[in-house]
PDB file of N, CA and C in Angstrom:
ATOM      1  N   UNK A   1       0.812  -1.197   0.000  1.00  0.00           N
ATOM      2  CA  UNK A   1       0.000   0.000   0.000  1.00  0.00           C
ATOM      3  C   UNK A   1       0.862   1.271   0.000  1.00  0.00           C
ATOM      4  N   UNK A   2       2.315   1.262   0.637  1.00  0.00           N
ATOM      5  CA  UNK A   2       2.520   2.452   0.741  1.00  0.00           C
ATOM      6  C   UNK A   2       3.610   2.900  -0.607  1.00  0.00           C
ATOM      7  N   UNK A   3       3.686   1.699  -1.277  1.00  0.00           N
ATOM      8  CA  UNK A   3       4.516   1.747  -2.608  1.00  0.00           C
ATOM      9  C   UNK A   3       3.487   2.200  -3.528  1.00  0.00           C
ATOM     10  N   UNK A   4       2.209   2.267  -3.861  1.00  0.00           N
ATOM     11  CA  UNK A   4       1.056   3.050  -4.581  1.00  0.00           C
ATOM     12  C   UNK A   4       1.004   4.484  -3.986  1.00  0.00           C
ATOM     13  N   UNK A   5       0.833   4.547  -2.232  1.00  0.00           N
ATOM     14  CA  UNK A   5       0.576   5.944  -2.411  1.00  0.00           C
ATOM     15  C   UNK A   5       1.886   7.080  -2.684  1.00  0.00           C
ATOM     16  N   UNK A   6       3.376   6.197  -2.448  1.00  0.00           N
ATOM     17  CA  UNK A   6       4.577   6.871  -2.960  1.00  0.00           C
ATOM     18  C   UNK A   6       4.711   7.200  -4.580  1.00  0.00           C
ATOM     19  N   UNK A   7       3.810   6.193  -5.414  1.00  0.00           N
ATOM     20  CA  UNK A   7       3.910   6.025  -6.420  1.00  0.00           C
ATOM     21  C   UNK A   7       2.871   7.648  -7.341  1.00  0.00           C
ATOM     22  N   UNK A   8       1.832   7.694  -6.195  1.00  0.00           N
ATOM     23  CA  UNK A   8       1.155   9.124  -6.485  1.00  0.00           C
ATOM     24  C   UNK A   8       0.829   9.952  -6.351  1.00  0.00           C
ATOM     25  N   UNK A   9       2.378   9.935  -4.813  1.00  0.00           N
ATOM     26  CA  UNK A   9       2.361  11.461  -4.645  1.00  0.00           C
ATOM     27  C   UNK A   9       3.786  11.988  -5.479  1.00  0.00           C
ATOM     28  N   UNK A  10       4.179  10.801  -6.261  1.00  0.00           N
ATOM     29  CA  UNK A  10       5.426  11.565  -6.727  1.00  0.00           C
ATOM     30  C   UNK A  10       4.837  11.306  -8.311  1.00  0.00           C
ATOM     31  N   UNK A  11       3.583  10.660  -8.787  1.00  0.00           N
ATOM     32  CA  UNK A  11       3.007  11.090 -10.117  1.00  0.00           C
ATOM     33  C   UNK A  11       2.451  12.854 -10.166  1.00  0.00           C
ATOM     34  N   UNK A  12       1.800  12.945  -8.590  1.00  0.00           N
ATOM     35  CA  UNK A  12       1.181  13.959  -8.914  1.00  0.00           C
ATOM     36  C   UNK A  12       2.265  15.515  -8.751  1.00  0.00           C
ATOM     37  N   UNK A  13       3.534  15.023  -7.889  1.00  0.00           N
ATOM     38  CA  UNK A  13       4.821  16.562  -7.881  1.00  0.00           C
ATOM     39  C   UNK A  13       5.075  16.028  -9.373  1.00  0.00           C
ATOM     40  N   UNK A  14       5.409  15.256 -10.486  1.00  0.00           N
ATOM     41  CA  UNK A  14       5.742  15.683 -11.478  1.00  0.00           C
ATOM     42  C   UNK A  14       4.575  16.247 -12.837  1.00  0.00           C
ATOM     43  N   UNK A  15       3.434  16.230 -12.180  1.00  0.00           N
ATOM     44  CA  UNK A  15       2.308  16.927 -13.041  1.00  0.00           C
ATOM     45  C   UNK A  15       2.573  18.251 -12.378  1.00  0.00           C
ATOM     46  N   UNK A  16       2.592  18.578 -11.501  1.00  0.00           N
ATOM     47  CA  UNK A  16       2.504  19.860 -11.063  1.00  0.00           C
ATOM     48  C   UNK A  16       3.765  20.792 -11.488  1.00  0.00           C
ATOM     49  N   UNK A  17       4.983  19.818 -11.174  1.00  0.00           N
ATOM     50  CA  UNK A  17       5.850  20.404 -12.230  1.00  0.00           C
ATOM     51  C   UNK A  17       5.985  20.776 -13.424  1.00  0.00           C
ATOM     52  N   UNK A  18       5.220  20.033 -14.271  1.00  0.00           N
ATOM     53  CA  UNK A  18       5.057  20.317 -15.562  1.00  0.00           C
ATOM     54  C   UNK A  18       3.972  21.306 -15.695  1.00  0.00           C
ATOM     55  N   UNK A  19       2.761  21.418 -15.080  1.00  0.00           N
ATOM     56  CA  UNK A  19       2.193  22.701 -14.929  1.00  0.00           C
ATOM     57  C   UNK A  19       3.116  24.156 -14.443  1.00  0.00           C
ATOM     58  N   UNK A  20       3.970  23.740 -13.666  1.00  0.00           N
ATOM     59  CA  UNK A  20       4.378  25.129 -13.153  1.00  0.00           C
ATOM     60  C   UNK A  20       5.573  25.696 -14.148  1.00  0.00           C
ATOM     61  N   UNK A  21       6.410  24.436 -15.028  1.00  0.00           N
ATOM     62  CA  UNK A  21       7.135  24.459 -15.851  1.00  0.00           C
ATOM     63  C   UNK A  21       6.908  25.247 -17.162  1.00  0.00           C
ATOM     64  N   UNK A  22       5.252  25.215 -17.369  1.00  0.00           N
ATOM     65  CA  UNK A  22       4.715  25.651 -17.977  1.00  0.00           C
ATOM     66  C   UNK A  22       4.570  27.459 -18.356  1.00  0.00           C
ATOM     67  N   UNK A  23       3.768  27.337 -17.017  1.00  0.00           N
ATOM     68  CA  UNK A  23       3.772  28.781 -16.360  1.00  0.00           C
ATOM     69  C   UNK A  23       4.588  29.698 -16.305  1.00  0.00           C
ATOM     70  N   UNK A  24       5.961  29.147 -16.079  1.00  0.00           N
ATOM     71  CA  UNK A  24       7.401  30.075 -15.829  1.00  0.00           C
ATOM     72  C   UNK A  24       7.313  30.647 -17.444  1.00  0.00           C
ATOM     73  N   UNK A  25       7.239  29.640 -18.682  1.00  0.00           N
ATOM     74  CA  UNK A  25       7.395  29.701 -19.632  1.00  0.00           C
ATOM     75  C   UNK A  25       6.426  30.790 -20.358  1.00  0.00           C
ATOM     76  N   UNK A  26       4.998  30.421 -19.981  1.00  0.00           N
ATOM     77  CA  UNK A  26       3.705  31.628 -20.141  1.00  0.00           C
ATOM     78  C   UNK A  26       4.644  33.131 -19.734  1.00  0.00           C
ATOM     79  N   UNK A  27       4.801  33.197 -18.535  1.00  0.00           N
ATOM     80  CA  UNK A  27       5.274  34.440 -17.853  1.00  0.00           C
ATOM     81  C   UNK A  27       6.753  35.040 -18.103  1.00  0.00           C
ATOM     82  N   UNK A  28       7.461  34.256 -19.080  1.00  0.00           N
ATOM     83  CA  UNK A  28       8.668  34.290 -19.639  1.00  0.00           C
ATOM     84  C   UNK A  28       8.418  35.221 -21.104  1.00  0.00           C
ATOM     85  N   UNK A  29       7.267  34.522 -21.740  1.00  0.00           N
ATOM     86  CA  UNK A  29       7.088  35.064 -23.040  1.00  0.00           C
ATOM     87  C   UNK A  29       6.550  36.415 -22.703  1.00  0.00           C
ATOM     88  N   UNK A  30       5.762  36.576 -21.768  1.00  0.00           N
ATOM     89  CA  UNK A  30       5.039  37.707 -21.255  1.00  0.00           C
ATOM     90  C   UNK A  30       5.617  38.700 -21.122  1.00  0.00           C
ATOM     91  N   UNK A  31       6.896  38.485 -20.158  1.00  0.00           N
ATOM     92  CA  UNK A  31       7.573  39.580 -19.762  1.00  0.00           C
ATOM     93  C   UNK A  31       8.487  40.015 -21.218  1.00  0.00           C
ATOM     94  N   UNK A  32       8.889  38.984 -22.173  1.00  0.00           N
ATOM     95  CA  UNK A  32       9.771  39.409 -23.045  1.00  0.00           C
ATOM     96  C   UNK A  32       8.899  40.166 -24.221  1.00  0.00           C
ATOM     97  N   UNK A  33       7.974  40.103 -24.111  1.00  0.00           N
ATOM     98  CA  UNK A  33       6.748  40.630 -25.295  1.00  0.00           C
ATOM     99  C   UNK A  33       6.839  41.767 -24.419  1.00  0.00           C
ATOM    100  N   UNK A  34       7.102  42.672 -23.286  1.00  0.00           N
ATOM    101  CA  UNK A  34       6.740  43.449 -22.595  1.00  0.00           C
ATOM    102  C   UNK A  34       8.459  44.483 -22.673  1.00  0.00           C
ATOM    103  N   UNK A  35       8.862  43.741 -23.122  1.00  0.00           N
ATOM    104  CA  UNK A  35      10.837  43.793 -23.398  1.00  0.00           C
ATOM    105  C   UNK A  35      11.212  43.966 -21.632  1.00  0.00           C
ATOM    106  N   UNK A  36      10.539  43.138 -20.603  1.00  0.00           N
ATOM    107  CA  UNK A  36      11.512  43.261 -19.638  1.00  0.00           C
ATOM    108  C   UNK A  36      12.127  41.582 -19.350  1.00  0.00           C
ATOM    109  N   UNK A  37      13.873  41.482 -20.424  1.00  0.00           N
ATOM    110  CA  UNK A  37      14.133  40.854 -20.811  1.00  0.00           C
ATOM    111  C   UNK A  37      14.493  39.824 -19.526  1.00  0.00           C
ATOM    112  N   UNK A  38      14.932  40.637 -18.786  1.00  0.00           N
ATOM    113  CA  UNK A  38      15.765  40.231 -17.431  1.00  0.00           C
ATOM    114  C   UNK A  38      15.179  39.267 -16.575  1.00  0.00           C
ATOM    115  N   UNK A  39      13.682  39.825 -16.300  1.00  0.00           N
ATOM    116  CA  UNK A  39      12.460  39.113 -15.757  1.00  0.00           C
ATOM    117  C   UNK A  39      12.136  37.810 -16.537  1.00  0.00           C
ATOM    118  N   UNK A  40      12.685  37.631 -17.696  1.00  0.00           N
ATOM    119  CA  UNK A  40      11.756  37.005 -18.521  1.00  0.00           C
ATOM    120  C   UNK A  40      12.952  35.421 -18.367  1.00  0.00           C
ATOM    121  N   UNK A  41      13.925  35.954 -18.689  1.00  0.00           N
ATOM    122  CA  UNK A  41      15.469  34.811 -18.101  1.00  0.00           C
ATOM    123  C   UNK A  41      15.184  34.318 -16.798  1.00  0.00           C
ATOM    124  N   UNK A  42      14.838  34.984 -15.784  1.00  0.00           N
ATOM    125  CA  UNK A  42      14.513  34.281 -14.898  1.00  0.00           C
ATOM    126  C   UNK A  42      13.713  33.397 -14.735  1.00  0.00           C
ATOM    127  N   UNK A  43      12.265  33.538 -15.539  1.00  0.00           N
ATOM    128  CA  UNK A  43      10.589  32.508 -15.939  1.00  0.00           C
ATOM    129  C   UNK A  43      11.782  31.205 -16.591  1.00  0.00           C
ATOM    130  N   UNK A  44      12.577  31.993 -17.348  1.00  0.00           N
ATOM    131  CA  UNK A  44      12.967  30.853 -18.047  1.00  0.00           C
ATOM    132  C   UNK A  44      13.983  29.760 -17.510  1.00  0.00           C
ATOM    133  N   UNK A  45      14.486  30.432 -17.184  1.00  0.00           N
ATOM    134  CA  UNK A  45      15.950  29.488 -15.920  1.00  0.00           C
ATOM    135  C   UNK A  45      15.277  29.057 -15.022  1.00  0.00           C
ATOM    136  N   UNK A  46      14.047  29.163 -14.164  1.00  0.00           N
ATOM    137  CA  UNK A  46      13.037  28.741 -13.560  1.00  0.00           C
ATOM    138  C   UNK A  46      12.685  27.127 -13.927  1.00  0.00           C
ATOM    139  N   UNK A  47      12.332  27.266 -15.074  1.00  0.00           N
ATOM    140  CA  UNK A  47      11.284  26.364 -16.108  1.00  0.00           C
ATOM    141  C   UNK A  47      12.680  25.356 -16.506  1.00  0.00           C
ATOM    142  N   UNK A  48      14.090  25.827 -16.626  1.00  0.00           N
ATOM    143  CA  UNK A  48      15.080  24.689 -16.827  1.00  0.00           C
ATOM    144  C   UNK A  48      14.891  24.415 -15.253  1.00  0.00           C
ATOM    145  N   UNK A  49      15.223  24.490 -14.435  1.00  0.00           N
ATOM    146  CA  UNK A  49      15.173  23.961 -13.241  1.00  0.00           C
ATOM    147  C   UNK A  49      14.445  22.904 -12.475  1.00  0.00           C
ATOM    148  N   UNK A  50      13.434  23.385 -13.393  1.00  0.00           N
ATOM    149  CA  UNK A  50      12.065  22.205 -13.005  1.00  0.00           C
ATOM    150  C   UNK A  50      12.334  20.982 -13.746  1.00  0.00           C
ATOM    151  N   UNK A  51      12.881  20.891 -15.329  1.00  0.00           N
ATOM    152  CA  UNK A  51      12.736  20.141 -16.166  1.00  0.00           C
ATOM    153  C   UNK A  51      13.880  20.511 -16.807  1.00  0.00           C
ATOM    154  N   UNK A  52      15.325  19.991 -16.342  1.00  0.00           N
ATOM    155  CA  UNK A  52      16.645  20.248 -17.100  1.00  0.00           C
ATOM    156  C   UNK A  52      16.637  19.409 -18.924  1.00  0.00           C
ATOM    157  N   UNK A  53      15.697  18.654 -19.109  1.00  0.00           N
ATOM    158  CA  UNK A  53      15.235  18.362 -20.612  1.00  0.00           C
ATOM    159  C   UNK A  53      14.343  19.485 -21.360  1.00  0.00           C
ATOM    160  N   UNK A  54      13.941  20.101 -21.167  1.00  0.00           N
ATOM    161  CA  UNK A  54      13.007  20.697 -21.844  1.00  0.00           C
ATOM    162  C   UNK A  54      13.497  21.804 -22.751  1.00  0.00           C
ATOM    163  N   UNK A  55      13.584  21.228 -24.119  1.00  0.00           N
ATOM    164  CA  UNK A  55      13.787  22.449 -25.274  1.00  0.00           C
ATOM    165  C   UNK A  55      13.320  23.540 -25.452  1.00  0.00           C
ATOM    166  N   UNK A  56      11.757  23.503 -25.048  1.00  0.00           N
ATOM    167  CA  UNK A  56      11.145  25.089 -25.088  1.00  0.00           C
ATOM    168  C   UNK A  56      11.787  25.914 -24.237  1.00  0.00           C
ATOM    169  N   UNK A  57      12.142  25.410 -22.926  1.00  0.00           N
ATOM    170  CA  UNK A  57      12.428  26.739 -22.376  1.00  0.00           C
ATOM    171  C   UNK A  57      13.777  27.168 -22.212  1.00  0.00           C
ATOM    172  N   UNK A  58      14.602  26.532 -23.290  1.00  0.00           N
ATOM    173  CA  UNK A  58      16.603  26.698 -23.770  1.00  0.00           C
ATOM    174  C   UNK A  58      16.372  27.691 -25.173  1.00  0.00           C
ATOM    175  N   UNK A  59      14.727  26.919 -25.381  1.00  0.00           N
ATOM    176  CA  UNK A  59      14.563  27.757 -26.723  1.00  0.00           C
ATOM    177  C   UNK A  59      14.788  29.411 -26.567  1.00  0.00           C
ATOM    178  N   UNK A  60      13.509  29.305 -25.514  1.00  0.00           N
ATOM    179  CA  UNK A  60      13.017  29.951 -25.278  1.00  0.00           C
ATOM    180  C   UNK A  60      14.338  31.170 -24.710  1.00  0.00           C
ATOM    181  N   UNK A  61      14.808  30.852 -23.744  1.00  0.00           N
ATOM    182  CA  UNK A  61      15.894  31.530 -23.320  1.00  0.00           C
ATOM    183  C   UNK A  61      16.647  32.120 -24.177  1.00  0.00           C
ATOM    184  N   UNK A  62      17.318  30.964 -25.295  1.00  0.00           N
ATOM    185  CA  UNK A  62      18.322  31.566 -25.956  1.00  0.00           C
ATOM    186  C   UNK A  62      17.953  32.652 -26.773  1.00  0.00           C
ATOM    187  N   UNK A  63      16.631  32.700 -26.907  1.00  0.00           N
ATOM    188  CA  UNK A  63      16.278  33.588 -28.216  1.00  0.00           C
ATOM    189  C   UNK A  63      16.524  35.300 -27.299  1.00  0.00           C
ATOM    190  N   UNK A  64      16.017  35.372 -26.369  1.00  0.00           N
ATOM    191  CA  UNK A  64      16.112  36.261 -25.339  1.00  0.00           C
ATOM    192  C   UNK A  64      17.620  36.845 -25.183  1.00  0.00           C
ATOM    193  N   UNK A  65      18.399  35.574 -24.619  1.00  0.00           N
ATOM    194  CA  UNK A  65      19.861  36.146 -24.799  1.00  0.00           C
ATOM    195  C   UNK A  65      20.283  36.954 -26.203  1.00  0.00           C
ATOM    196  N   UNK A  66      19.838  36.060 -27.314  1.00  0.00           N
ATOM    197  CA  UNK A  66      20.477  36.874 -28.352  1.00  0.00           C
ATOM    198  C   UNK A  66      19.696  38.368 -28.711  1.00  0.00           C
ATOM    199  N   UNK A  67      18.678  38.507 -28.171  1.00  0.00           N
ATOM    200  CA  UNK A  67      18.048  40.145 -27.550  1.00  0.00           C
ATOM    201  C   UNK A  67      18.592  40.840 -27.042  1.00  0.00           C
ATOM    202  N   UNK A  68      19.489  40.466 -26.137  1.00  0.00           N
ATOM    203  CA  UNK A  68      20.161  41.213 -25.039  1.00  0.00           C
ATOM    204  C   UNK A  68      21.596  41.183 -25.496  1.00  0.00           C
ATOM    205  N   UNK A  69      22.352  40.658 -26.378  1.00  0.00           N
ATOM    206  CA  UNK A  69      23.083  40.318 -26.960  1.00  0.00           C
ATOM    207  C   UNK A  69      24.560  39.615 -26.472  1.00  0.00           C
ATOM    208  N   UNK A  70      23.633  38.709 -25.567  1.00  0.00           N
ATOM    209  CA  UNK A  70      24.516  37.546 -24.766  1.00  0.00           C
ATOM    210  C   UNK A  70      24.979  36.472 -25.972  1.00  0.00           C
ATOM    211  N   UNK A  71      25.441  36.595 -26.586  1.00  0.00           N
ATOM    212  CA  UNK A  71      25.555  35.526 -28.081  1.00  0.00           C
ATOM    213  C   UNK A  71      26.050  34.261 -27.310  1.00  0.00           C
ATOM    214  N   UNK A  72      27.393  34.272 -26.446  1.00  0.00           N
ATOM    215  CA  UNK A  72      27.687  32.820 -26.385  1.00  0.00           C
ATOM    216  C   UNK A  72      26.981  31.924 -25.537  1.00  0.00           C
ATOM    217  N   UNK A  73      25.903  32.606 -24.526  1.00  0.00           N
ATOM    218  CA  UNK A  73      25.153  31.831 -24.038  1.00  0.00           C
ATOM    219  C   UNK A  73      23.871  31.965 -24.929  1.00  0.00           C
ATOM    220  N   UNK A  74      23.330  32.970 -25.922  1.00  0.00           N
ATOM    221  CA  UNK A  74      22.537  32.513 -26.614  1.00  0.00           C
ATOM    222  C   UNK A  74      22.703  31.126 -27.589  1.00  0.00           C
ATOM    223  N   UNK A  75      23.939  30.986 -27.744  1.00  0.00           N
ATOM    224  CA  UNK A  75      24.673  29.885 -28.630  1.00  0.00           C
ATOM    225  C   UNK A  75      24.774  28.316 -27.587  1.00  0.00           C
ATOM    226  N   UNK A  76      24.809  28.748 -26.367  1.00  0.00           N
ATOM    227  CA  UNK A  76      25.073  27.222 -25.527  1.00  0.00           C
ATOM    228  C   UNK A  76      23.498  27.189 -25.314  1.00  0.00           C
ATOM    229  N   UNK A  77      22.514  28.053 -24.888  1.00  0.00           N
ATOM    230  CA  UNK A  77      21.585  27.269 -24.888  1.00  0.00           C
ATOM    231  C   UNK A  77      20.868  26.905 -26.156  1.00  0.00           C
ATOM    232  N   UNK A  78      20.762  27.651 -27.316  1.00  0.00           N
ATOM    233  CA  UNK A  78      20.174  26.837 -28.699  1.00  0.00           C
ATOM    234  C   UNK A  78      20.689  25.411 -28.689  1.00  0.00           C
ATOM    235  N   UNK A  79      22.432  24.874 -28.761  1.00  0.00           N
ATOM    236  CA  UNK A  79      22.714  23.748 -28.681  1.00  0.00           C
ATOM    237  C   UNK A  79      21.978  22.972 -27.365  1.00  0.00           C
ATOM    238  N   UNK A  80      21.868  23.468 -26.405  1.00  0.00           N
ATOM    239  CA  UNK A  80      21.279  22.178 -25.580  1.00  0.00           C
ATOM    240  C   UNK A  80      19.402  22.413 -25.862  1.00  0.00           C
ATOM    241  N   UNK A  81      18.905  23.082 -26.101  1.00  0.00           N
ATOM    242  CA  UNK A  81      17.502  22.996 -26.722  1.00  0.00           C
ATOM    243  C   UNK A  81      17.930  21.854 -27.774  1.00  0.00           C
ATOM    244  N   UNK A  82      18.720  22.183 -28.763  1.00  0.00           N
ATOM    245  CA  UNK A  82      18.900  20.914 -29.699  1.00  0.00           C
ATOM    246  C   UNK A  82      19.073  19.623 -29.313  1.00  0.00           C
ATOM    247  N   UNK A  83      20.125  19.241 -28.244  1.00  0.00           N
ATOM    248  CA  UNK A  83      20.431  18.385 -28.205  1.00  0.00           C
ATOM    249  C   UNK A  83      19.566  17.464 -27.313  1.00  0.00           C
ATOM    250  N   UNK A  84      18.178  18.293 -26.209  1.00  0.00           N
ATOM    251  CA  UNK A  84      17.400  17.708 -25.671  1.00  0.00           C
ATOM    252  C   UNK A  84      16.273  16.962 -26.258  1.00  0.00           C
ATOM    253  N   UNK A  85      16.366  15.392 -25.960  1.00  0.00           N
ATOM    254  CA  UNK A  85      15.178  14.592 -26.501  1.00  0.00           C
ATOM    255  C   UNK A  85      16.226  13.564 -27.791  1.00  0.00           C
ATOM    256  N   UNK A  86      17.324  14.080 -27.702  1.00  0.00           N
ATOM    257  CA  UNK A  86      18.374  13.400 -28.417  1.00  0.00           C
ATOM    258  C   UNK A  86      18.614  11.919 -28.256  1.00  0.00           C
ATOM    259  N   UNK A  87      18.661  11.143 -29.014  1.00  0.00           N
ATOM    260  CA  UNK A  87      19.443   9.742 -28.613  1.00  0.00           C
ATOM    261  C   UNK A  87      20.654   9.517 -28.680  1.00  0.00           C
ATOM    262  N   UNK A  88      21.273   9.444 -28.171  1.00  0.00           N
ATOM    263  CA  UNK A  88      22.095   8.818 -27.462  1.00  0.00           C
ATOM    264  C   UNK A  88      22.686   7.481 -27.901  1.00  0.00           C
ATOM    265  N   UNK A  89      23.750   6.885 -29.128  1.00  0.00           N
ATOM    266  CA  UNK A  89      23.557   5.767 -29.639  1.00  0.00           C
ATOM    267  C   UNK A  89      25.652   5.144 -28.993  1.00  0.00           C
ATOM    268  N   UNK A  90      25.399   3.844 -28.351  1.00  0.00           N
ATOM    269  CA  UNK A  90      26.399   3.514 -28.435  1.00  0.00           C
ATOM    270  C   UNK A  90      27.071   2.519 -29.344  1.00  0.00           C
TER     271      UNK A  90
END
């Protein structure tokens, strides 16, 4: 019994993560449509934190950096947006 209810309280922290993962990302685009770029890196470094796989929000970031005209971290995060969801072949 207590291997089911471990099983959904840690189904339901990674839905909620992905909701809140979400959100950072909503409030990321928000602030950068608003040009307060600074605010908007943070939604987004947020949203990697929750979900160190997630391309949208490396996307999302890098495009921002190259706004602000951070190029080589606009350049490291496009590559890891790319490279997330990648296989991996040995």
């Amino acid at each position: 019994m207590k291997k089911i209810r471990s099983f959904n309280i840690s189904f339901r922290q990674l839905r909620l993560n992905n909701i809140l993962k979400l959100s950072y990302n909503k409030q990321g685009v928000k602030k950068s449509d608003e040009g307060k770029f600074k605010e908007a890196l943070e939604y987004f470094t947020k949203a990697i934190e929750l979900d160190p796989k997630d391309s949208l929000s490396y996307f999302n970031r890098a495009t921002i950096q190259m706004q602000t005209g951070n190029i080589p971290a606009a350049r490291s995060d496009f590559k890891l947006s790319a490279s997330c969801g990648e296989l991996v072949l040995s």
